[in-house]
C-alpha atoms as a PDB file:
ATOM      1  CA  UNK A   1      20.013 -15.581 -28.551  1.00  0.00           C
ATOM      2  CA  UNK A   2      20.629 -19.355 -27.346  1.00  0.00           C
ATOM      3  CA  UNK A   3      20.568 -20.118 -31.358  1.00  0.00           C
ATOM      4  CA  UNK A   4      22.475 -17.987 -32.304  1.00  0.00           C
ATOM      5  CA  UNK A   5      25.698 -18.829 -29.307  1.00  0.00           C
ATOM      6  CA  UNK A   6      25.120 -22.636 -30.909  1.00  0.00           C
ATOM      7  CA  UNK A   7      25.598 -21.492 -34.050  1.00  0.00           C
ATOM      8  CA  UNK A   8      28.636 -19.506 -33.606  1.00  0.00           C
ATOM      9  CA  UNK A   9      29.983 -22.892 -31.194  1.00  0.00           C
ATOM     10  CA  UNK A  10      29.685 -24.688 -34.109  1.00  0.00           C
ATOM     11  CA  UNK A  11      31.005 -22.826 -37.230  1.00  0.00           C
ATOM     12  CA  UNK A  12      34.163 -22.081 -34.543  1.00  0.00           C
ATOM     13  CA  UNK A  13      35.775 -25.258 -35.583  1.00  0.00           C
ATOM     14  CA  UNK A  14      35.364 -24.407 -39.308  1.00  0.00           C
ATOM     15  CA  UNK A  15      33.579 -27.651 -40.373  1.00  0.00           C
ATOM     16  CA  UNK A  16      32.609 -28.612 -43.628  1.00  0.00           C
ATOM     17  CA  UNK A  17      29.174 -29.546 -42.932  1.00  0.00           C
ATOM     18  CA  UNK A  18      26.679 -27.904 -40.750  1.00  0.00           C
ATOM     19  CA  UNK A  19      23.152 -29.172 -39.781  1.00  0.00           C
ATOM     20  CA  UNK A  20      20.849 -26.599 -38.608  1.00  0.00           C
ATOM     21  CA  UNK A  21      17.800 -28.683 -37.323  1.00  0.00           C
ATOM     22  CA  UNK A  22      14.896 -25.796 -36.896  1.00  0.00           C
ATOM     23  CA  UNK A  23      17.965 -23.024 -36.623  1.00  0.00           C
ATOM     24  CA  UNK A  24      14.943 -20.682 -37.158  1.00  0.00           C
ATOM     25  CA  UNK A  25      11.829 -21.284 -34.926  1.00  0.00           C
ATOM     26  CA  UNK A  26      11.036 -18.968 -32.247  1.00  0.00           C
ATOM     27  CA  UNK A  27      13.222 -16.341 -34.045  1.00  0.00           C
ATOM     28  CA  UNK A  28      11.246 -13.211 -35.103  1.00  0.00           C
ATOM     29  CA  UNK A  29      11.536 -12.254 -38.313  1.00  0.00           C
ATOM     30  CA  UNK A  30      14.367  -9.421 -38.673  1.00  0.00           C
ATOM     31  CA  UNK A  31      16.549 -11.632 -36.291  1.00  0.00           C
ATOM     32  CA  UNK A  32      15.793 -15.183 -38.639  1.00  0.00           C
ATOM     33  CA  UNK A  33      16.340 -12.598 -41.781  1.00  0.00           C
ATOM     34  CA  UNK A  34      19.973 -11.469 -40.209  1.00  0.00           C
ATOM     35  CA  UNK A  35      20.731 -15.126 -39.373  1.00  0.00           C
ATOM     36  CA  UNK A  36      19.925 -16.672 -42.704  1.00  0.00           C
ATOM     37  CA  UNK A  37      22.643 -13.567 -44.536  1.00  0.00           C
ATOM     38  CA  UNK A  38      25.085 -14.564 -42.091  1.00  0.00           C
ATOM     39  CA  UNK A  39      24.556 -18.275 -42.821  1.00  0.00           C
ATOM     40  CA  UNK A  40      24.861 -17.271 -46.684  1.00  0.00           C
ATOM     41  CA  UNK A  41      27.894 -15.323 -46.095  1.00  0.00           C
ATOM     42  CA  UNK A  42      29.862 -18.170 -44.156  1.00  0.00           C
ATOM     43  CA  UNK A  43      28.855 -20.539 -47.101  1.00  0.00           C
ATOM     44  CA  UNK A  44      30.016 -18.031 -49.673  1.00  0.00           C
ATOM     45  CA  UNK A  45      33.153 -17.775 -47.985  1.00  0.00           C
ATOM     46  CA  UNK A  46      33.714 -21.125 -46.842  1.00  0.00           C
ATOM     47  CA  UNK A  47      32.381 -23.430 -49.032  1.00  0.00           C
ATOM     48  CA  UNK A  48      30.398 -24.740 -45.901  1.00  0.00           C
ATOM     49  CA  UNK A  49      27.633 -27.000 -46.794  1.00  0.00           C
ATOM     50  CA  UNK A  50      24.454 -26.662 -45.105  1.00  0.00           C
ATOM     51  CA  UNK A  51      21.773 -29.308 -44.673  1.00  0.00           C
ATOM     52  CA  UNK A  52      19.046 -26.991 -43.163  1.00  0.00           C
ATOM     53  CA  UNK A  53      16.394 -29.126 -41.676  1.00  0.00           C
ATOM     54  CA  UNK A  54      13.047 -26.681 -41.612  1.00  0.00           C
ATOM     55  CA  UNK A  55       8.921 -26.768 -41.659  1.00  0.00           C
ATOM     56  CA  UNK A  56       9.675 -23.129 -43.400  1.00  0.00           C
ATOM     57  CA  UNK A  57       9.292 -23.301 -46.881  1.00  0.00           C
ATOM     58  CA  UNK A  58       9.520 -19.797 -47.399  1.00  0.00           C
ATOM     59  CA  UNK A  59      12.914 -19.692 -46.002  1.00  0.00           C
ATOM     60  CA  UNK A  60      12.894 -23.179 -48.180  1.00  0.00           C
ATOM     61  CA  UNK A  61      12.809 -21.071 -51.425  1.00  0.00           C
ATOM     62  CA  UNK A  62      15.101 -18.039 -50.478  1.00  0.00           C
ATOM     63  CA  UNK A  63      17.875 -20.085 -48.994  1.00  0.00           C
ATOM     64  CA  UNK A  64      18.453 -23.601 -50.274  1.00  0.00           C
ATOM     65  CA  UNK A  65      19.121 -24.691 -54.099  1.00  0.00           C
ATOM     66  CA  UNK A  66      17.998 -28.537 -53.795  1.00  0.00           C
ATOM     67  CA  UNK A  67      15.550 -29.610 -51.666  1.00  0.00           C
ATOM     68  CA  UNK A  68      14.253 -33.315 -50.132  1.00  0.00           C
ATOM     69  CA  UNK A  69      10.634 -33.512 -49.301  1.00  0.00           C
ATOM     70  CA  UNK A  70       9.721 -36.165 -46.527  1.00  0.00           C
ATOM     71  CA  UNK A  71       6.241 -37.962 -45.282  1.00  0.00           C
ATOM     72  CA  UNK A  72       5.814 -40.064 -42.479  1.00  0.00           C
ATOM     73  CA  UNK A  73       9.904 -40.201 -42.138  1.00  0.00           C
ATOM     74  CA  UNK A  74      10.512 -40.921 -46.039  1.00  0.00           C
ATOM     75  CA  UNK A  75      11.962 -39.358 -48.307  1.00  0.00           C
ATOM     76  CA  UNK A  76       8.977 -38.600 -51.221  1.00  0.00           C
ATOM     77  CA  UNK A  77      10.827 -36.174 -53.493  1.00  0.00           C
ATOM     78  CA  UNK A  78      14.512 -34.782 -54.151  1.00  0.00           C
ATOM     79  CA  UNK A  79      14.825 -31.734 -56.687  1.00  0.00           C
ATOM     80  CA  UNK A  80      16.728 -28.177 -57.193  1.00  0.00           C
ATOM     81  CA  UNK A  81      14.038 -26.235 -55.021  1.00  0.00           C
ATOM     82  CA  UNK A  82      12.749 -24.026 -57.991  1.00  0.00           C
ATOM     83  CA  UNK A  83      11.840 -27.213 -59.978  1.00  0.00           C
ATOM     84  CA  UNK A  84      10.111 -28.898 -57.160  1.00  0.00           C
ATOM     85  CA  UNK A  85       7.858 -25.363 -56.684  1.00  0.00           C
ATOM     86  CA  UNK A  86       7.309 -24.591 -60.077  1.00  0.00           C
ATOM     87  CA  UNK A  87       6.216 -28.739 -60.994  1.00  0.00           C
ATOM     88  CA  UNK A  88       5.772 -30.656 -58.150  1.00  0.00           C
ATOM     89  CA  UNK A  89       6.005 -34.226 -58.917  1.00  0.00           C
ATOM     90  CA  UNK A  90       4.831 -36.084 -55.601  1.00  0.00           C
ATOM     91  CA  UNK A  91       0.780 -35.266 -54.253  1.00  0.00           C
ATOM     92  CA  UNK A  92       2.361 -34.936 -50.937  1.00  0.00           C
ATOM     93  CA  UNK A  93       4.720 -32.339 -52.777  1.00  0.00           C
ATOM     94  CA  UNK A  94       1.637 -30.422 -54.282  1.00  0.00           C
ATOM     95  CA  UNK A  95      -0.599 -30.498 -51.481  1.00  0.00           C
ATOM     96  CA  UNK A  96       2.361 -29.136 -49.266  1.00  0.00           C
ATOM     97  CA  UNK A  97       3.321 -25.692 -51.389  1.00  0.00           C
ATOM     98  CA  UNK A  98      -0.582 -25.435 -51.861  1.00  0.00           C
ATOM     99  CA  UNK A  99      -0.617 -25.440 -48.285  1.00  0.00           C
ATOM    100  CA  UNK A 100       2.170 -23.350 -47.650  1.00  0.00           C
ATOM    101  CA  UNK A 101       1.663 -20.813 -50.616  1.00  0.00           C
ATOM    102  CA  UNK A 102      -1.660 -20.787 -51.084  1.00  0.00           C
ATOM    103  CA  UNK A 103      -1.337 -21.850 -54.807  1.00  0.00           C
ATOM    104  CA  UNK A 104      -4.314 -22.479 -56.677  1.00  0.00           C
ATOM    105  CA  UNK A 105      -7.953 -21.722 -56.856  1.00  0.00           C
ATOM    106  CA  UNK A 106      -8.674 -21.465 -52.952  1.00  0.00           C
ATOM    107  CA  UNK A 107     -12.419 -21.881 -53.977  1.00  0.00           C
ATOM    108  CA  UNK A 108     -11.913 -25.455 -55.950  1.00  0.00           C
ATOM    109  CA  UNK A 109      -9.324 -26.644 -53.078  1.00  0.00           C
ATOM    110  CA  UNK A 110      -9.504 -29.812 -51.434  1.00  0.00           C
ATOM    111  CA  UNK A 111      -8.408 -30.199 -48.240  1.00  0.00           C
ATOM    112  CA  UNK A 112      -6.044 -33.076 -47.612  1.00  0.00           C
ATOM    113  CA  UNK A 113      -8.673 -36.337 -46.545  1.00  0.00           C
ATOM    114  CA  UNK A 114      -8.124 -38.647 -43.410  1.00  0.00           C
ATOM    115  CA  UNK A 115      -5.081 -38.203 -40.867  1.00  0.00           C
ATOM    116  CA  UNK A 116      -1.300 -38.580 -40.160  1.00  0.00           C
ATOM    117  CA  UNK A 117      -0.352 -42.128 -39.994  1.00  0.00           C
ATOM    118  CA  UNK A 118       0.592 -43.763 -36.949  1.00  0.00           C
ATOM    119  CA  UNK A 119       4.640 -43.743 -37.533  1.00  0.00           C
ATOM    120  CA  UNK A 120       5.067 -46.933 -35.434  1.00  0.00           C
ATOM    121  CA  UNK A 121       2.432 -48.465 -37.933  1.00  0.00           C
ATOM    122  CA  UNK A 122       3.040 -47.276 -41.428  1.00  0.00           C
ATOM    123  CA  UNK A 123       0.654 -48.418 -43.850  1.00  0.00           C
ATOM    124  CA  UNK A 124       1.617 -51.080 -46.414  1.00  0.00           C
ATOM    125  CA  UNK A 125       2.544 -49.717 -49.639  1.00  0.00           C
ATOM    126  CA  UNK A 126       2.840 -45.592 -50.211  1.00  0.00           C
ATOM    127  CA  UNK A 127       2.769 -43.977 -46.615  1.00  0.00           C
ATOM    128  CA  UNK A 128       0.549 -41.131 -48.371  1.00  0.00           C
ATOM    129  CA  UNK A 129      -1.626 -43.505 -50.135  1.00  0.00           C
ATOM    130  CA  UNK A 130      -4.632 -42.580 -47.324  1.00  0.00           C
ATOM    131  CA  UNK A 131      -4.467 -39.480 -47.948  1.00  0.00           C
ATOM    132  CA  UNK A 132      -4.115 -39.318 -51.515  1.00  0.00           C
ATOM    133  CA  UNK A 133      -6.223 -38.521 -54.654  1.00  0.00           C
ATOM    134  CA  UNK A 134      -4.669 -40.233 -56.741  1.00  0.00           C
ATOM    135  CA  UNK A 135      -4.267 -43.572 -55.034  1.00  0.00           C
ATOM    136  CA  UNK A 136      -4.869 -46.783 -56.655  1.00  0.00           C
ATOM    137  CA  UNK A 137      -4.644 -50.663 -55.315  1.00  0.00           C
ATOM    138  CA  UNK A 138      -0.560 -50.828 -56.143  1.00  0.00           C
ATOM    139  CA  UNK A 139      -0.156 -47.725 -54.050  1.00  0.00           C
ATOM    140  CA  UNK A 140      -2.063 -49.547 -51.227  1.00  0.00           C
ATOM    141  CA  UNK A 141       0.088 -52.593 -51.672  1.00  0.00           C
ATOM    142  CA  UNK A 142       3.626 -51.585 -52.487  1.00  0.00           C
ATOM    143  CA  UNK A 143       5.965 -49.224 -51.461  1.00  0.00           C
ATOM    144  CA  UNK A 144       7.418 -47.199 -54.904  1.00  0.00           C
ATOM    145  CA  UNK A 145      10.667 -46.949 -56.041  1.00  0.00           C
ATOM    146  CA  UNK A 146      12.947 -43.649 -56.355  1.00  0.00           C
ATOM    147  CA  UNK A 147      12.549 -43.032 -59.954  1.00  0.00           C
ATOM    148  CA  UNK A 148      13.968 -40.214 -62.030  1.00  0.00           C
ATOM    149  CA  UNK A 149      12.121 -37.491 -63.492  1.00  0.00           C
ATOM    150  CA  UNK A 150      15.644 -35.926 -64.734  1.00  0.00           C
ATOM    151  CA  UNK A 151      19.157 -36.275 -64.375  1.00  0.00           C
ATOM    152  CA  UNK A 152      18.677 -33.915 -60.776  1.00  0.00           C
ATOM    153  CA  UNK A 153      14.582 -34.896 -59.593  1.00  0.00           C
ATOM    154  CA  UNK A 154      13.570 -37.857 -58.147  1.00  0.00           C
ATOM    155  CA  UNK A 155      10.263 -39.027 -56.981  1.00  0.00           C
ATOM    156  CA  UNK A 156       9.137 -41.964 -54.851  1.00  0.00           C
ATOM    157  CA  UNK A 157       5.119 -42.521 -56.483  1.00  0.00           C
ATOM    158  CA  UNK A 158       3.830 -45.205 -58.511  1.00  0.00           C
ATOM    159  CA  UNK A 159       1.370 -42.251 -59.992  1.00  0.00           C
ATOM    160  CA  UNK A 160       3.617 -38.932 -59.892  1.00  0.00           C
ATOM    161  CA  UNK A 161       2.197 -35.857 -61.534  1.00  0.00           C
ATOM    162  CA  UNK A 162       3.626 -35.500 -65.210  1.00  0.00           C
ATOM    163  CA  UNK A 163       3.787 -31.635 -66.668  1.00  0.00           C
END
């Protein structure tokens, strides 16, 4: 109920941008279902924009268009959401709809190796490079560019997965 008084606070002085941080946790289903329509509706008619901040990648999928995928407080991937699920191009990115999804051969999996880093002590170079597969020394070293995949997709990898 308390998320849904803030959100009606907030859209009451019509603003262009909203930022829903978690709008959804701790709402059960049918009410997070209702909220998300309403939230569609008020863009529709508005024009609002939403940045819609959320661990949820189902809700991901059924209610954004472009979507920014972050590690350790970077940004690792930008892309229309539907690209970035259908070809991931970060490992992070992968291992995260495998994850949520359950994508893939469950019997081949891997799980994800070592743990979180430290956020007050980032690792030099890649942030995921501990944890990834595909790691190699300039990974460990330095920390990758945002490159293009397309004129909408970025990724941040010295070794992103090509389809």
């Amino acid at each position: 109920m308390r998320q849904r008084i803030v959100g009606a606070i907030a859209l009451s002085c019509e603003p262009k941008l909203l930022i829903a941080d978690e709008a959804t946790t701790n709402l059960d289903v049918t009410i997070q279902l209702q909220y998300l329509d309403l939230l569609r509706d008020i863009q529709n008619k508005t024009g609002l924009t939403l940045l819609f901040i959320t661990h949820n990648l189902g809700i991901v999928a059924e209610l954004c268009e472009y979507v920014i995928v972050m590690y350790a407080g970077k940004v690792v991937e930008r892309s229309p959401v539907m690209d970035l699920f259908d070809t991931p191009a970060h490992p992070y990115s992968k291992v995260l709809l495998e994850a949520a999804f359950g994508l893939g051969d469950m019997k081949n999996r891997e799980p994800i190796t070592g743990e979180p880093p430290d956020l007050a002590d980032l690792p030099p170079g890649c942030s995921f490079h501990p944890r990834c597969f595909f790691a190699d020394q300039r990974c460990r070293q330095e920390e990758p560019p945002e490159e293009p995949l397309t004129h909408n997709r970025w990724v941040k990898c010295w070794r992103p997965i090509r389809t």
